[in-house]
Every structure is written in structure tokens, then in C-alpha cells.
Protein backbone atom coordinates (compact mmCIF):
# COMPACT_ATOMS: atom_id res chain seq x y z
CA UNK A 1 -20.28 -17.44 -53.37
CA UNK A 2 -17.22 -19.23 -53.57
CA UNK A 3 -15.34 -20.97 -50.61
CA UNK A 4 -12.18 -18.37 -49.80
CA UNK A 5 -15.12 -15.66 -49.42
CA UNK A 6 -17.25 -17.34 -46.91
CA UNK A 7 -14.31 -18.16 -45.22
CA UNK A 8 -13.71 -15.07 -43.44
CA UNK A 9 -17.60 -15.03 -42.14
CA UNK A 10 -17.85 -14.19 -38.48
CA UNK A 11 -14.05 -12.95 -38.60
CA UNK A 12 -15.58 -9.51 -37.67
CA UNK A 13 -17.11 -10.69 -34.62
CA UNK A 14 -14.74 -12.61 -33.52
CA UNK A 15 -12.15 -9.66 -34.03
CA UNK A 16 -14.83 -7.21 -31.70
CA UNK A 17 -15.13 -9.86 -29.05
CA UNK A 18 -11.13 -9.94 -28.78
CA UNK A 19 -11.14 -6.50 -28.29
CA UNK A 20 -13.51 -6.20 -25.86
CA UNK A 21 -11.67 -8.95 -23.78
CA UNK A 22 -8.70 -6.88 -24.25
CA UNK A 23 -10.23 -4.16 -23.39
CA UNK A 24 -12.16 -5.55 -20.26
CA UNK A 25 -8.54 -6.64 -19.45
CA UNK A 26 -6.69 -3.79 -19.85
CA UNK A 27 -9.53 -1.90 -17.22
CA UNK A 28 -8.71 -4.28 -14.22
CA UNK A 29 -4.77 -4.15 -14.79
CA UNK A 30 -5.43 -0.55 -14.09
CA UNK A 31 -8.13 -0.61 -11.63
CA UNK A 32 -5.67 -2.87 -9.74
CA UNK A 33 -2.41 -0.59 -10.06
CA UNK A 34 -4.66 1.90 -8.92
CA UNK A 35 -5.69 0.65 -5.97
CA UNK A 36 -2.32 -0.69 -5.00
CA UNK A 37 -0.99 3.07 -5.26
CA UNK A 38 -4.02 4.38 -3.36
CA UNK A 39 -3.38 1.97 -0.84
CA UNK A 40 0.57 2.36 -0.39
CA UNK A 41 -0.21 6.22 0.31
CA UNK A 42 -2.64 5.44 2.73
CA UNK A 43 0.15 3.29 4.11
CA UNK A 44 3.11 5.42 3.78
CA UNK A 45 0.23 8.29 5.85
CA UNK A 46 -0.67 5.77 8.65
CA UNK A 47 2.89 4.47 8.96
CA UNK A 48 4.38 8.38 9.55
CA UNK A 49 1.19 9.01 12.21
CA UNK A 50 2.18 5.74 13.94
CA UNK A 51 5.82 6.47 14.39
CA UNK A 52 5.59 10.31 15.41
CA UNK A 53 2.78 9.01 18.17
CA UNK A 54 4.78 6.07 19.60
CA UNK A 55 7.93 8.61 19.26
CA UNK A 56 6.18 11.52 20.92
CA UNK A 57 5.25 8.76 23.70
CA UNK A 58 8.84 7.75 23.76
CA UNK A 59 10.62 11.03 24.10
CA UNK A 60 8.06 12.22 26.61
CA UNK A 61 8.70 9.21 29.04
CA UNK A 62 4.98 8.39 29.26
CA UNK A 63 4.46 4.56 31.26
CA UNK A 64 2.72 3.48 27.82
CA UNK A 65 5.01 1.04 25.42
CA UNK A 66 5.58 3.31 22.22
CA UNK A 67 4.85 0.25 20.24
CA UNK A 68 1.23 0.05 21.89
CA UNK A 69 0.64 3.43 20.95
CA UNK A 70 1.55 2.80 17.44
CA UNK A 71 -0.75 -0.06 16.95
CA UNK A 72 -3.33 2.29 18.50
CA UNK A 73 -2.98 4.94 16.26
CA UNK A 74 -2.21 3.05 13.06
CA UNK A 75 -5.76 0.64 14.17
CA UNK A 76 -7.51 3.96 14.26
CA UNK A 77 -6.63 4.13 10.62
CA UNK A 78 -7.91 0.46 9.72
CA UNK A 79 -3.88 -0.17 9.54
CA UNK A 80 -1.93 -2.69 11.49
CA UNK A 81 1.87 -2.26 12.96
CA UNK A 82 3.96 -5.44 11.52
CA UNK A 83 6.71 -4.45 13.38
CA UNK A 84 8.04 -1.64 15.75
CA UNK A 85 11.23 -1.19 17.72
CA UNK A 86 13.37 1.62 19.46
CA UNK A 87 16.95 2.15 18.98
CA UNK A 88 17.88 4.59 20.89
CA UNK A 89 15.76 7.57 20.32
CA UNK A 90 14.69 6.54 17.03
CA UNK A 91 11.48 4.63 17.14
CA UNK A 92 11.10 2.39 13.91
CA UNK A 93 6.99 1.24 12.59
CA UNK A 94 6.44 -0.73 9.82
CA UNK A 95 2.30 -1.13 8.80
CA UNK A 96 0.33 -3.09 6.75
CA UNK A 97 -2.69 -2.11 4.73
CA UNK A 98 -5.25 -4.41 3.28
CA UNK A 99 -5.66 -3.68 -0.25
CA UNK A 100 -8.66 -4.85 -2.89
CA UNK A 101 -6.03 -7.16 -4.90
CA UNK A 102 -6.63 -10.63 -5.04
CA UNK A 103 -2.27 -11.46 -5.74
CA UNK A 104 -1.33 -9.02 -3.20
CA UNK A 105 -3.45 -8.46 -0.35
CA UNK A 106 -1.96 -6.26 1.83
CA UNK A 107 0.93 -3.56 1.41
CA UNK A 108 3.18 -2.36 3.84
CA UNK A 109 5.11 0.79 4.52
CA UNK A 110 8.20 1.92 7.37
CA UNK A 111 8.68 5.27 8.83
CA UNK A 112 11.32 6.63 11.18
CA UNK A 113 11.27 9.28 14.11
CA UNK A 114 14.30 10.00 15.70
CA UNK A 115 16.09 13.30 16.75
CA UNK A 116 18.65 14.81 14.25
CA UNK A 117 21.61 15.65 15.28
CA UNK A 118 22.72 19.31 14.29
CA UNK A 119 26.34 17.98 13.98
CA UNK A 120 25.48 15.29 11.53
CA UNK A 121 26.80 15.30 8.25
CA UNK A 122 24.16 14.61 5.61
């Protein structure tokens, strides 16, 4: 055998191992996307029942701070309220979301409940 042939011994294997890595890779970039998506939805869902609770609170003049009632309502989710305000008779909730991600660990999400004015031009 000369020396250019055994050369290229264990090139194979070496080649299979890459793509496995690759491969292996490739799996958690997507198993991570995923659960960032999953967890932005779940977000986006606890942020809207947040707001329309701490709005429906507002609006109704209950003694309870709407923000409290957000917190409430986005905890019962295993959410958290980052920030909440009322303008007016819009109530504003922004929650967080832990997520399975080791570079981002939580994601957040804002909703809006407010009356719409029938005069309003969109």
C-alpha cells in the first residue's frame, strides 16, 4: 500500500462524526426556537388575560389596584407582570415568561385594554 492511499484512513469516520455533531447541533438550534415560540404565545395569552382582568377591575370601579389584579391573574398562569399602568381608560401589562433557554431566559409580551372610540379614525 503506498503512502497517498493510507492517507485518507479514518477520513470516513471522521466525516460521520462531523455530521453527527452537526446534526446533534442543528436539533437544539431548533429545540430552542421552538421553545422560545411556544413560550412567547404563552406570553402574548397570559399578557391579554392580565390586561382584560385588571381592565375589567378598572372600568368597574372595584377598591382593588388593576395592577394587583393583573399580577394575580398573570401568577395564576406561572407569568409575572413587568410592568402595568393606566392612562386613562386604557390599562397597559407587560409579562414575562420563563423560558427553557439558557441565552434568553425569560420572554416578555404587552397587551392593551382600553375603550374604542366609535368616532376614531383608524
Amino acid at each position: 500500500m503506498s503512502w497517498l492511499q493510507r492517507s485518507d484512513e479514518g477520513s470516513g469516520t471522521m466525516l460521520g462524526v462531523m455530521l453527527i455533531m452537526l446534526a446533534g447541533v442543528l436539533m437544539g438550534v431548533i429545540a430552542a426556537a421552538g421553545n422560545l415560540l411556544i413560550c412567547q404565545t404563552k406570553a402574548r395569552s397570559i399578557a391579554d388575560v392580565a390586561v382584560i382582568s385588571a381592565a375589567d377591575s378598572f372600568w368597574k370601579g372595584a377598591t382593588n389596584d388593576p395592577c394587583a389584579i393583573a399580577q394575580y391573574a398573570a401568577k395564576a398562569d406561572a407569568g409575572s407582570v413587568t410592568a402595568c399602568s393606566t392612562e386613562g381608560d386604557d390599562v397597559t401589562v407587560t409579562v414575562a415568561v420563563p423560558t427553557k433557554v439558557p441565552f434568553m431566559p425569560t420572554v416578555s409580551q404587552q397587551s392593551r385594554a382600553g375603550p374604542l372610540l366609535c368616532d376614531a379614525e383608524h
